[in-house]
N, C-alpha and C. Protein backbone atom coordinates (compact mmCIF):
# COMPACT_ATOMS: atom_id res chain seq x y z
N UNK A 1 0.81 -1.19 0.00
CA UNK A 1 0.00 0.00 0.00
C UNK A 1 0.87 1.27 0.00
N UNK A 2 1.80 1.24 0.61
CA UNK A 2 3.27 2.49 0.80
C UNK A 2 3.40 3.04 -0.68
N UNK A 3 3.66 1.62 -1.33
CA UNK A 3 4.36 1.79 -2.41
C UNK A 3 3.34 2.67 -3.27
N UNK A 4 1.83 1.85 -3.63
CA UNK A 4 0.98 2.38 -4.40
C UNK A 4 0.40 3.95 -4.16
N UNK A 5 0.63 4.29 -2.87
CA UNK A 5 0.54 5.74 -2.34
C UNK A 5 1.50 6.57 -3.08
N UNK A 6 3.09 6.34 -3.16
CA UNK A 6 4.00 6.56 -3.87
C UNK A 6 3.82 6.75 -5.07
N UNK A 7 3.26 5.81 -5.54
CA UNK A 7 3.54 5.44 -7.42
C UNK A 7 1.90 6.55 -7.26
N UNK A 8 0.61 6.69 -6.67
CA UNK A 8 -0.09 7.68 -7.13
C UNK A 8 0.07 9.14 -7.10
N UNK A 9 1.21 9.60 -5.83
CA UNK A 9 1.72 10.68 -5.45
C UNK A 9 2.26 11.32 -6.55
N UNK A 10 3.22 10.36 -7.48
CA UNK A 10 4.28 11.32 -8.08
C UNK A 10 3.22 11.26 -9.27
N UNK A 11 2.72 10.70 -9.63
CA UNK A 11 1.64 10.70 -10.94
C UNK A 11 1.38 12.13 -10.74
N UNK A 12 -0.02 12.58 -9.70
CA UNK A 12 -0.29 13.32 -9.09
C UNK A 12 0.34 15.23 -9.40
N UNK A 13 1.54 14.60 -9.20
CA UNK A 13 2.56 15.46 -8.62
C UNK A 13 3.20 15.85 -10.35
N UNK A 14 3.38 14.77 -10.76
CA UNK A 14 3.80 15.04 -12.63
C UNK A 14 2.50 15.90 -13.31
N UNK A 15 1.31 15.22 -13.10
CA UNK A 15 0.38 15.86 -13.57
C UNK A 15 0.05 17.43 -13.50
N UNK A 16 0.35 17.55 -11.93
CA UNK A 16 0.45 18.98 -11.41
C UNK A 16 1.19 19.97 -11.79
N UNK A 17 3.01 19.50 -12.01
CA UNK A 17 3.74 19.81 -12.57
C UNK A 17 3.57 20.36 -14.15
N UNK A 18 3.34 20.07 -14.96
CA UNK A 18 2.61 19.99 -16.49
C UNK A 18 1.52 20.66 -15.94
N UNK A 19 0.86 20.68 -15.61
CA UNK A 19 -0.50 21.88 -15.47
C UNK A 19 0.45 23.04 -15.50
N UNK A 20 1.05 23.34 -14.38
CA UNK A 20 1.46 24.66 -13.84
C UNK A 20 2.18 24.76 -14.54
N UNK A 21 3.08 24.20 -15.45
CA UNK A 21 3.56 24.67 -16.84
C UNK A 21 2.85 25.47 -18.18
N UNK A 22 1.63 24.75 -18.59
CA UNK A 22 0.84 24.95 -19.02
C UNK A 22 -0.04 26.54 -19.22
N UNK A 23 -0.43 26.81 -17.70
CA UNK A 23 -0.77 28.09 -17.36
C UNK A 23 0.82 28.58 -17.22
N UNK A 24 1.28 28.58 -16.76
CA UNK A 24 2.20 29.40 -17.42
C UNK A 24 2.80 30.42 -18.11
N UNK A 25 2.64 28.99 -19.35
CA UNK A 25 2.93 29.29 -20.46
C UNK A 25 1.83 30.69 -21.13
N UNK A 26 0.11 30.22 -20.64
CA UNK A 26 -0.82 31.27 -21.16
C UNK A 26 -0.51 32.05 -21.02
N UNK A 27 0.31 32.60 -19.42
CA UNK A 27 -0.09 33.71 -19.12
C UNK A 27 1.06 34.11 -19.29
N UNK A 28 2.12 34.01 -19.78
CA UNK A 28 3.48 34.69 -20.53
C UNK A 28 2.80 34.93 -21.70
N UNK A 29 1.89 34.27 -22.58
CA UNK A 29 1.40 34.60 -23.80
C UNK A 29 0.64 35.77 -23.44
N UNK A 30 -0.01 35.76 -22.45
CA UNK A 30 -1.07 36.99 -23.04
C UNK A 30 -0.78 38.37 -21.74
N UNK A 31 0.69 37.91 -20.98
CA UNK A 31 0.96 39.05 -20.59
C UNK A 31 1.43 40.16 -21.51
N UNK A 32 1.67 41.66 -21.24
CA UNK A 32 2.07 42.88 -21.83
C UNK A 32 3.25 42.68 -21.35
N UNK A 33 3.60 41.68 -20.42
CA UNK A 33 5.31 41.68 -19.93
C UNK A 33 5.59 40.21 -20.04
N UNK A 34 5.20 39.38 -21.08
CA UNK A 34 5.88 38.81 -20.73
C UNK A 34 6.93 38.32 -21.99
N UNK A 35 7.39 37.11 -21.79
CA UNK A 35 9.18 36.71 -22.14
C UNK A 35 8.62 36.00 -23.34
N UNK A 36 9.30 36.55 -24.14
CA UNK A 36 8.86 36.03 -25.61
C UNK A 36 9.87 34.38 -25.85
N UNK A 37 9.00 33.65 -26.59
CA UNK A 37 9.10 32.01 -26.63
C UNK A 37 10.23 31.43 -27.42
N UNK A 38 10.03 32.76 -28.53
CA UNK A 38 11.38 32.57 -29.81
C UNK A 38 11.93 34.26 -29.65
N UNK A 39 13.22 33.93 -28.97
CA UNK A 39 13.70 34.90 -29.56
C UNK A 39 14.58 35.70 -30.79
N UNK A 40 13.95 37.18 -31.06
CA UNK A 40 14.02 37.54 -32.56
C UNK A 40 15.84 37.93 -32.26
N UNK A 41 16.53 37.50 -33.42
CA UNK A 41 17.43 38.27 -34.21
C UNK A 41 17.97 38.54 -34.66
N UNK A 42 19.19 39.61 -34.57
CA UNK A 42 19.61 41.02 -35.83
C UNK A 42 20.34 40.61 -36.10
N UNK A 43 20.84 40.88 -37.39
CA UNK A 43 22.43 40.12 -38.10
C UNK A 43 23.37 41.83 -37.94
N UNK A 44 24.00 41.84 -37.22
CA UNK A 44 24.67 43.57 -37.62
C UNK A 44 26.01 43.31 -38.37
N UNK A 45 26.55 43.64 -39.52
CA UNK A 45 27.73 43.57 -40.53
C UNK A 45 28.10 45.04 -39.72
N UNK A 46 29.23 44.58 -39.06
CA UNK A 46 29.97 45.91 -38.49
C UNK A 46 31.73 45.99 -39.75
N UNK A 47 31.63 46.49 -40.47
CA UNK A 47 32.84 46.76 -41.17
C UNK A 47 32.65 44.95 -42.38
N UNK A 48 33.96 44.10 -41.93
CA UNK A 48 33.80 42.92 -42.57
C UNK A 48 33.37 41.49 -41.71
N UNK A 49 33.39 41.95 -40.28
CA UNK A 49 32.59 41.03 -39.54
C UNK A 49 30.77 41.57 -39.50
N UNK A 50 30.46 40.01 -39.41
CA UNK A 50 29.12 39.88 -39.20
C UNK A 50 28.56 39.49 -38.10
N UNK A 51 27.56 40.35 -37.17
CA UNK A 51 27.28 39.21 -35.92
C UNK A 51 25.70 38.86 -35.80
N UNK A 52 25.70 37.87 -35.22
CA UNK A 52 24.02 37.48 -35.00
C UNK A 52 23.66 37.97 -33.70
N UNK A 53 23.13 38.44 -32.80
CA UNK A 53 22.72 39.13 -31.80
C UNK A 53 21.37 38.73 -31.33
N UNK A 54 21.38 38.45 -30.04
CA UNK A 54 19.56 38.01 -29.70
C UNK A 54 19.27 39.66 -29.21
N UNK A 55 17.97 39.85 -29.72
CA UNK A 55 17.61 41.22 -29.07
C UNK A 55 16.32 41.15 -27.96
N UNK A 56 16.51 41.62 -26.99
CA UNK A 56 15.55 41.41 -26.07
C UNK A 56 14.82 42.52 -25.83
N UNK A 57 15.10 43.67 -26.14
CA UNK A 57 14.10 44.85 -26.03
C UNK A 57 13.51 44.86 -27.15
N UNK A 58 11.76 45.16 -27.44
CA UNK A 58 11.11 45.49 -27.83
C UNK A 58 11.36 46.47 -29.07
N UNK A 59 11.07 45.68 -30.46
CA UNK A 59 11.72 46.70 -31.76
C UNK A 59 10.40 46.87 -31.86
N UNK A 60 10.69 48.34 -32.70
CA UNK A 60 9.17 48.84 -33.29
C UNK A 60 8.94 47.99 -34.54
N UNK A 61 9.68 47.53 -35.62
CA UNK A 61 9.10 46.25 -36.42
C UNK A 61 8.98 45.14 -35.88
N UNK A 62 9.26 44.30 -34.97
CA UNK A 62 9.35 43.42 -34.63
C UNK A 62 8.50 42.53 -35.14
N UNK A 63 8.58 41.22 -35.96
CA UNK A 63 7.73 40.22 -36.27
C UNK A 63 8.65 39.10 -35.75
N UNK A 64 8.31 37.91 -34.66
CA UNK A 64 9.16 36.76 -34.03
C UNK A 64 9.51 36.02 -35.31
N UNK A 65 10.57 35.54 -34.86
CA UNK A 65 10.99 34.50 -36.11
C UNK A 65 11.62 34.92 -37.04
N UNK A 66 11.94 36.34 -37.32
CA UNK A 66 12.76 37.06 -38.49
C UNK A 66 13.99 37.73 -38.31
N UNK A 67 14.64 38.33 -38.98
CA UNK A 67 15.93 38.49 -39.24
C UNK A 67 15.68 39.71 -39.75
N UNK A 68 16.64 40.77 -39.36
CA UNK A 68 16.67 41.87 -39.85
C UNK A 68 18.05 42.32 -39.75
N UNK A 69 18.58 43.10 -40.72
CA UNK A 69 20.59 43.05 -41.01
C UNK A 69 20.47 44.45 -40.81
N UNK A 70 21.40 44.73 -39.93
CA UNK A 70 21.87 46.41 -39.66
C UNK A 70 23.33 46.40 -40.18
N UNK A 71 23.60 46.85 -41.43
CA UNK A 71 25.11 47.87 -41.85
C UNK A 71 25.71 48.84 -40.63
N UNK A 72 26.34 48.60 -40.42
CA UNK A 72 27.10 49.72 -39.54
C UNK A 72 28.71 49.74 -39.89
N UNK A 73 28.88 51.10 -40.51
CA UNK A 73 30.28 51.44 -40.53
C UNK A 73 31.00 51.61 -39.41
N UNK A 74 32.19 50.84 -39.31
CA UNK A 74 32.63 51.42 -37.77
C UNK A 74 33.99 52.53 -38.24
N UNK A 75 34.15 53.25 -37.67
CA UNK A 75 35.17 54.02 -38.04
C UNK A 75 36.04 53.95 -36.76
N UNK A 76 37.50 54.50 -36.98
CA UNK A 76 38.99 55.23 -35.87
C UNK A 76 38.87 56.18 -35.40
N UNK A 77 39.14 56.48 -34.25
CA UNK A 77 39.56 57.70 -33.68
C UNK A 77 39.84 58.95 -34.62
N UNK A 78 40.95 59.08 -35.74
CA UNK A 78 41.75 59.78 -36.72
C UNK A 78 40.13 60.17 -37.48
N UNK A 79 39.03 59.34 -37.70
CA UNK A 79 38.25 59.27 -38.48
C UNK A 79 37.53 59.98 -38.61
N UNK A 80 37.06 59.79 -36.85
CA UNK A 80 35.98 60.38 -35.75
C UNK A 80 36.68 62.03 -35.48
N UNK A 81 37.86 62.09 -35.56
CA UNK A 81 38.40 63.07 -35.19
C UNK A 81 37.89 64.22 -36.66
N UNK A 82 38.35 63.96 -37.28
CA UNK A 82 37.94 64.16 -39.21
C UNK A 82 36.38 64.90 -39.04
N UNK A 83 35.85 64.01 -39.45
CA UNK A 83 34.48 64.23 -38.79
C UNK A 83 34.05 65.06 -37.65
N UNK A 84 34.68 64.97 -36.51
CA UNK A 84 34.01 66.22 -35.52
C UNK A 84 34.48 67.88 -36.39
N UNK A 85 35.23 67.36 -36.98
CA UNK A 85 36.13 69.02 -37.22
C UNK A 85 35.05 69.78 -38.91
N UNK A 86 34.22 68.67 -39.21
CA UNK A 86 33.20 69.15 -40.48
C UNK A 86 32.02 69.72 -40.07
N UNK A 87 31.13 70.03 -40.44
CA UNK A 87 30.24 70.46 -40.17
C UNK A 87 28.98 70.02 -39.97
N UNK A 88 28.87 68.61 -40.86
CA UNK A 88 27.55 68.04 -41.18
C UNK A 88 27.31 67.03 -40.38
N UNK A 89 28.51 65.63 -39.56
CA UNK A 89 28.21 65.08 -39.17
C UNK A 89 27.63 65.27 -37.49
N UNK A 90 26.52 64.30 -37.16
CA UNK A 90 25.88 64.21 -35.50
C UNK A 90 26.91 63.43 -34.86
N UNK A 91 27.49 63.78 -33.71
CA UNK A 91 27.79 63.07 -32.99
C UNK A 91 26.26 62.35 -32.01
N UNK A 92 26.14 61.01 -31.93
CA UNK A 92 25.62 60.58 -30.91
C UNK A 92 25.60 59.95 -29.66
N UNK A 93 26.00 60.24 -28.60
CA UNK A 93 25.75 59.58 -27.26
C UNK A 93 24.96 58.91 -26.41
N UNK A 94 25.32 57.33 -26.77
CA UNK A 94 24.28 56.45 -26.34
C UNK A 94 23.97 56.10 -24.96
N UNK A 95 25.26 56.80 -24.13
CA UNK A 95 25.09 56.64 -22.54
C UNK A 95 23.74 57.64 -21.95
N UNK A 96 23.77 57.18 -20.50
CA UNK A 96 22.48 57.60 -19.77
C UNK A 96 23.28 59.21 -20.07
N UNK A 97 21.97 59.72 -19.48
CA UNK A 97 21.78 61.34 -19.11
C UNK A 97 22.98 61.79 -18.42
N UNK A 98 23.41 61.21 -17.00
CA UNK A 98 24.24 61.21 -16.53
C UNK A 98 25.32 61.56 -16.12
N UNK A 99 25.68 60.35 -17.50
CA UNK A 99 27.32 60.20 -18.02
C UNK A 99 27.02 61.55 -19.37
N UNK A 100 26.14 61.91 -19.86
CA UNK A 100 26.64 62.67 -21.28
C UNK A 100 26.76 63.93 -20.22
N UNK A 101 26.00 64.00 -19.25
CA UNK A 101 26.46 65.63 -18.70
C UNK A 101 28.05 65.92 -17.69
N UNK A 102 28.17 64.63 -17.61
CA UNK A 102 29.70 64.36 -17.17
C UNK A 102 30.55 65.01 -17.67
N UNK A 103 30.71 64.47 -19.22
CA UNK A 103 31.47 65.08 -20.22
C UNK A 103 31.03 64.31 -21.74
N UNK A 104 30.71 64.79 -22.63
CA UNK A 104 30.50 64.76 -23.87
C UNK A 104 31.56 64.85 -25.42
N UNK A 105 30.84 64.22 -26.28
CA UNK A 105 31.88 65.13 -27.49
C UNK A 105 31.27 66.67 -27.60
N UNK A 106 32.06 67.61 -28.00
CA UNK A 106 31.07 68.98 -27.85
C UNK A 106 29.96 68.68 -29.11
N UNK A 107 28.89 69.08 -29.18
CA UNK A 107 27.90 69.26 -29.94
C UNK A 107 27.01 67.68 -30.32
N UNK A 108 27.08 66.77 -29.40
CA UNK A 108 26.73 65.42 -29.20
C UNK A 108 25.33 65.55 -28.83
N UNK A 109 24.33 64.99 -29.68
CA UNK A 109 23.09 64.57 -29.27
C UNK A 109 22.98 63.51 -28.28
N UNK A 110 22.33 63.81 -27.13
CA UNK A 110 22.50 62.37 -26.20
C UNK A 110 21.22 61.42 -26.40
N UNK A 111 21.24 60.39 -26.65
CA UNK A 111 20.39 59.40 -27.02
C UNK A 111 20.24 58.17 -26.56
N UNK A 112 19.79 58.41 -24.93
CA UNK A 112 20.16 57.05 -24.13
C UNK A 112 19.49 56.27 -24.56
N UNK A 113 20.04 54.88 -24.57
CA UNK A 113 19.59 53.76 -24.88
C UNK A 113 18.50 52.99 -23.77
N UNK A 114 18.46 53.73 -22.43
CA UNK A 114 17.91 52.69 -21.66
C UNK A 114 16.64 53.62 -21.71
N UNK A 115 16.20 54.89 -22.59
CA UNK A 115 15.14 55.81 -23.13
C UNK A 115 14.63 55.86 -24.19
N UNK A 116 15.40 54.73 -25.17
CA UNK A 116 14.71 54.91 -26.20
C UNK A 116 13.14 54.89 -26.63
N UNK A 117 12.58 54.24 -25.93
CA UNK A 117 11.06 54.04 -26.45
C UNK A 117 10.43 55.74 -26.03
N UNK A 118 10.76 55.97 -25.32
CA UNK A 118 10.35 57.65 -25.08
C UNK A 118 10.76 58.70 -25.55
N UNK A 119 11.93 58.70 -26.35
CA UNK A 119 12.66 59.66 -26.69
C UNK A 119 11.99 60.48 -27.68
N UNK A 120 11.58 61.58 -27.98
CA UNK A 120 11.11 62.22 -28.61
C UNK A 120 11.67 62.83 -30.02
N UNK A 121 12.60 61.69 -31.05
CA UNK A 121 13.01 62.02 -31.97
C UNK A 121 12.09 62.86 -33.14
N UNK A 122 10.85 62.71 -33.10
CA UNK A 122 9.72 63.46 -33.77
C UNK A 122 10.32 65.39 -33.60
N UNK A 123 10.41 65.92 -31.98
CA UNK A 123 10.73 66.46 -31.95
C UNK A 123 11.76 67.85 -32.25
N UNK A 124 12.87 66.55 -32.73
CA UNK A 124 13.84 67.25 -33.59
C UNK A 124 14.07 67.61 -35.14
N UNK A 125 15.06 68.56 -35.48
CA UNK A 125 14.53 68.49 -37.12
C UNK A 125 15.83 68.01 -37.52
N UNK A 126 16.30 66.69 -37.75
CA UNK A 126 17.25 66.30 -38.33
C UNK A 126 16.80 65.95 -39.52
N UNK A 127 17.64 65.59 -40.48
CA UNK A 127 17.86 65.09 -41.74
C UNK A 127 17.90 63.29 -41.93
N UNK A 128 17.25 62.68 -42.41
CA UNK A 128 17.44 61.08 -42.07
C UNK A 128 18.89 60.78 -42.99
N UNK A 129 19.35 62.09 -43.81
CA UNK A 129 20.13 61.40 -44.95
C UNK A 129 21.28 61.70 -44.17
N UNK A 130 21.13 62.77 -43.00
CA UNK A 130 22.74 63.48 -42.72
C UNK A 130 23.58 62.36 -41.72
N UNK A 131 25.15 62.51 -41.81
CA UNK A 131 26.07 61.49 -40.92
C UNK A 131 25.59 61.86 -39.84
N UNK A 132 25.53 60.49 -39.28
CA UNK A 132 25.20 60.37 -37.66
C UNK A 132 26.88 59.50 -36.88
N UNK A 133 27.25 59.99 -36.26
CA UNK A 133 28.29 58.84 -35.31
C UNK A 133 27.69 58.63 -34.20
N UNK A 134 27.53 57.69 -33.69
CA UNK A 134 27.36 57.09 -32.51
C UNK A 134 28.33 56.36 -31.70
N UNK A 135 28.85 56.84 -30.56
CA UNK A 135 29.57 55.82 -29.78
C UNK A 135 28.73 55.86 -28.49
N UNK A 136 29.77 55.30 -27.48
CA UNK A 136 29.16 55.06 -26.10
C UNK A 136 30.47 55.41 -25.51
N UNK A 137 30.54 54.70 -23.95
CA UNK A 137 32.11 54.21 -23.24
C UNK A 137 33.27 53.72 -24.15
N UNK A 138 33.23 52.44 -24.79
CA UNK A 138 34.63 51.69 -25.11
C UNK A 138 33.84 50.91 -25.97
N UNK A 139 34.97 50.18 -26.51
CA UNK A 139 34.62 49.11 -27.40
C UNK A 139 33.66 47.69 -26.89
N UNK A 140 34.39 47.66 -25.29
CA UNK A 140 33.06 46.79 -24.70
C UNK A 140 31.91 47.19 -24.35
N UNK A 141 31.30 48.22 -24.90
CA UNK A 141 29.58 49.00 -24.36
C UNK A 141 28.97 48.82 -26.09
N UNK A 142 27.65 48.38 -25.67
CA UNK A 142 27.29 47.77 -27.02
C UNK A 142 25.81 48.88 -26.79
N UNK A 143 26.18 49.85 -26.04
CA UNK A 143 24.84 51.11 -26.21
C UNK A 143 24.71 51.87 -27.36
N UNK A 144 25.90 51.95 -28.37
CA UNK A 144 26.05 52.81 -29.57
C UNK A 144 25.41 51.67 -30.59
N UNK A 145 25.87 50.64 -30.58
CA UNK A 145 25.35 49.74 -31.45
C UNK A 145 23.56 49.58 -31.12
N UNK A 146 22.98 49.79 -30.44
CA UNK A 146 21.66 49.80 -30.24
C UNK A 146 20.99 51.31 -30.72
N UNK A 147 21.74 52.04 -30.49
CA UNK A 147 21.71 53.70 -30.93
C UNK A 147 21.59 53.24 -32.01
N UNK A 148 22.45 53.09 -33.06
CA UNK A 148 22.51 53.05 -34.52
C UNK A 148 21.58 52.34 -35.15
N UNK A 149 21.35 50.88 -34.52
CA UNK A 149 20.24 49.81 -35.07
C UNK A 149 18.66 50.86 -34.47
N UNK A 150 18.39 51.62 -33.62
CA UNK A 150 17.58 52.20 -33.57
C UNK A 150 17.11 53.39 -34.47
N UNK A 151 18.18 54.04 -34.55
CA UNK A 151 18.35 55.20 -35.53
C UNK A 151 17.71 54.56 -36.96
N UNK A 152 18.29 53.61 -37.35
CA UNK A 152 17.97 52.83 -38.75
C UNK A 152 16.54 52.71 -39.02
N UNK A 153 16.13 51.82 -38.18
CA UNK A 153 14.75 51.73 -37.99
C UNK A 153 13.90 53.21 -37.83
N UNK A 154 14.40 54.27 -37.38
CA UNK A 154 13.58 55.28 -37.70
C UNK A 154 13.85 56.11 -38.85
N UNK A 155 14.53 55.32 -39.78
CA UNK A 155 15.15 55.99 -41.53
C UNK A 155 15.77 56.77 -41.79
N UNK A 156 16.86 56.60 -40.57
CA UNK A 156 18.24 57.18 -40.99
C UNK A 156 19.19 56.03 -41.53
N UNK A 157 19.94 56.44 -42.59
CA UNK A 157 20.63 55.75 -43.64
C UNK A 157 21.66 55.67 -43.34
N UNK A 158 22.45 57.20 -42.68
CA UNK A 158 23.91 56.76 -42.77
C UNK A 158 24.39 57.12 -41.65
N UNK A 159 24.76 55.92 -41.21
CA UNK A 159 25.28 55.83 -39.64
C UNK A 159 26.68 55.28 -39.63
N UNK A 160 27.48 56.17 -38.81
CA UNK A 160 28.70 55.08 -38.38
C UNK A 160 28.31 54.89 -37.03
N UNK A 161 29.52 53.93 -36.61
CA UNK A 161 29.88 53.55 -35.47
C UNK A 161 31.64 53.59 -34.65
N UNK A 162 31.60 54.68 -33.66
CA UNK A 162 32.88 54.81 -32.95
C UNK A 162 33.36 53.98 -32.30
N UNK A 163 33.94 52.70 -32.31
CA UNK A 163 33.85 51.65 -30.68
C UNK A 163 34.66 52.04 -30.24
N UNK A 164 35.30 52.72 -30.33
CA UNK A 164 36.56 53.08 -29.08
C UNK A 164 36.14 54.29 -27.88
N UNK A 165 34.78 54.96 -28.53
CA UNK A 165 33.90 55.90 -27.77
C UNK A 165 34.64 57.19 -27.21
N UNK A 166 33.70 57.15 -25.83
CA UNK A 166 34.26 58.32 -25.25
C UNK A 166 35.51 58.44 -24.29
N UNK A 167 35.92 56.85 -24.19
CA UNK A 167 37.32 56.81 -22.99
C UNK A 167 38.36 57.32 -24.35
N UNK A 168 38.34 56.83 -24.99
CA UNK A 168 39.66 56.81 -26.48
C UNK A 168 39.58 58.57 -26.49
N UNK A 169 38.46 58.98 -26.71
CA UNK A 169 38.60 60.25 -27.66
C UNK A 169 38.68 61.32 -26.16
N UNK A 170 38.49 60.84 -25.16
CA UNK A 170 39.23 62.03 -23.84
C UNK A 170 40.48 61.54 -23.66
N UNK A 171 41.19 60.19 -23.82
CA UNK A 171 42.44 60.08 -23.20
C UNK A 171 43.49 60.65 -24.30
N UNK A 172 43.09 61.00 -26.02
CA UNK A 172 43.35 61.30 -26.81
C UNK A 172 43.43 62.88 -27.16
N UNK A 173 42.96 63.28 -25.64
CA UNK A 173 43.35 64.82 -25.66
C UNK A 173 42.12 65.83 -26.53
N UNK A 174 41.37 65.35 -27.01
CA UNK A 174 40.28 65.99 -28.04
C UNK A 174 39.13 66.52 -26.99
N UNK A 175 38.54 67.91 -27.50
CA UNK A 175 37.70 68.74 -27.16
C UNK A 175 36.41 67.92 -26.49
N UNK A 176 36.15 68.44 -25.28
CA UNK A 176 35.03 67.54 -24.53
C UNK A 176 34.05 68.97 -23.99
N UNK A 177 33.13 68.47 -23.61
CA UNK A 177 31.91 69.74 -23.47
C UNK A 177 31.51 68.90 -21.99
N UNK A 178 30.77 69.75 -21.16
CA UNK A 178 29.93 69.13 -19.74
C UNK A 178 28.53 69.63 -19.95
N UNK A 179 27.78 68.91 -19.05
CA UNK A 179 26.66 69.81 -18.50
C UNK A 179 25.42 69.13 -19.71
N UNK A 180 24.55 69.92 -19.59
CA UNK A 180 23.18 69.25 -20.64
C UNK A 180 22.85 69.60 -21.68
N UNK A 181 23.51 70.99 -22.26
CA UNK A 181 22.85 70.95 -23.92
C UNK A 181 24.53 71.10 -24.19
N UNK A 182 25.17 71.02 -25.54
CA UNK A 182 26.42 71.11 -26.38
C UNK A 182 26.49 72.87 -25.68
């Protein structure tokens, strides 16, 4: 009888298990928060490497199951330097609020990444055709690369990318701005 108590328990107990999976599962489906089943993503061609990337924040195209390729030029310091000294290109700053009032490139749009869904790019009157640069911190902060794949998606065309950011281009002696507007 021990035994058969046993052998109905875990039945019981499996069955239960698999239920509460089950609901679950619904209610990740039909939450507004919840954790998507397949996750979508991006192929980004940065220069002659290519990477596959899982994206977990919320794209404004987003359809599960698809693939979408972001171009991103990455450019040098010497490059970036080139460029600040013209007239046409945006610098962009993908760090928080924060850090851009810390210290900045001078005339840097700040465009935090952990704001994007709020950010009020409508607001501004940029050009979708004009150079945009985007960096962040360093080559290990992947906030510029979300800047840029965001930027894209709202039909801007020509984007680079700085990875050496904002540690390279202050330890490099180049013009820095503080505070909240350029």
């Amino acid at each position: 009888m021990n035994q058969q108590y046993i052998k109905t328990s875990f039945v019981k107990l499996v069955i239960f298990g698999i239920l509460m999976i089950f609901i679950g599962f619904i209610f990740n489906t039909i939450s507004p928060n919840g954790i998507p089943i397949i996750i979508k993503k991006s192929t980004i061609i940065i220069g002659e490497e290519t990477h596959v990337i899982p994206i977990f924040k919320p794209r404004k195209s987003e359809v599960v199951g698809t693939k979408e390729i972001f171009e991103i030029t990455p450019i040098e310091l010497d490059q970036a330097r080139e460029l600040f000294h013209q007239t046409e290109p945006i610098f962009v700053d993908a760090r928080s609020f924060e850090e851009y009032k810390l210290g900045h490139i001078p005339g840097a749009l700040n465009i935090p990444v952990e704001s994007l869904e709020s950010f009020e790019l409508d607001m501004m009157d940029l050009d979708p055709a004009q150079t945009f640069v985007c960096y962040c911190n360093d080559p290990n902060c992947d906030l510029s690369l979300e800047a840029a794949m965001w930027l894209e998606e709202q039909g801007f065309t020509n984007l680079l990318y700085f990875p050496a950011g904002w540690i390279e281009w202050v330890e490099s002696d180049n013009q820095i701005s503080t505070g909240e507007k350029p």
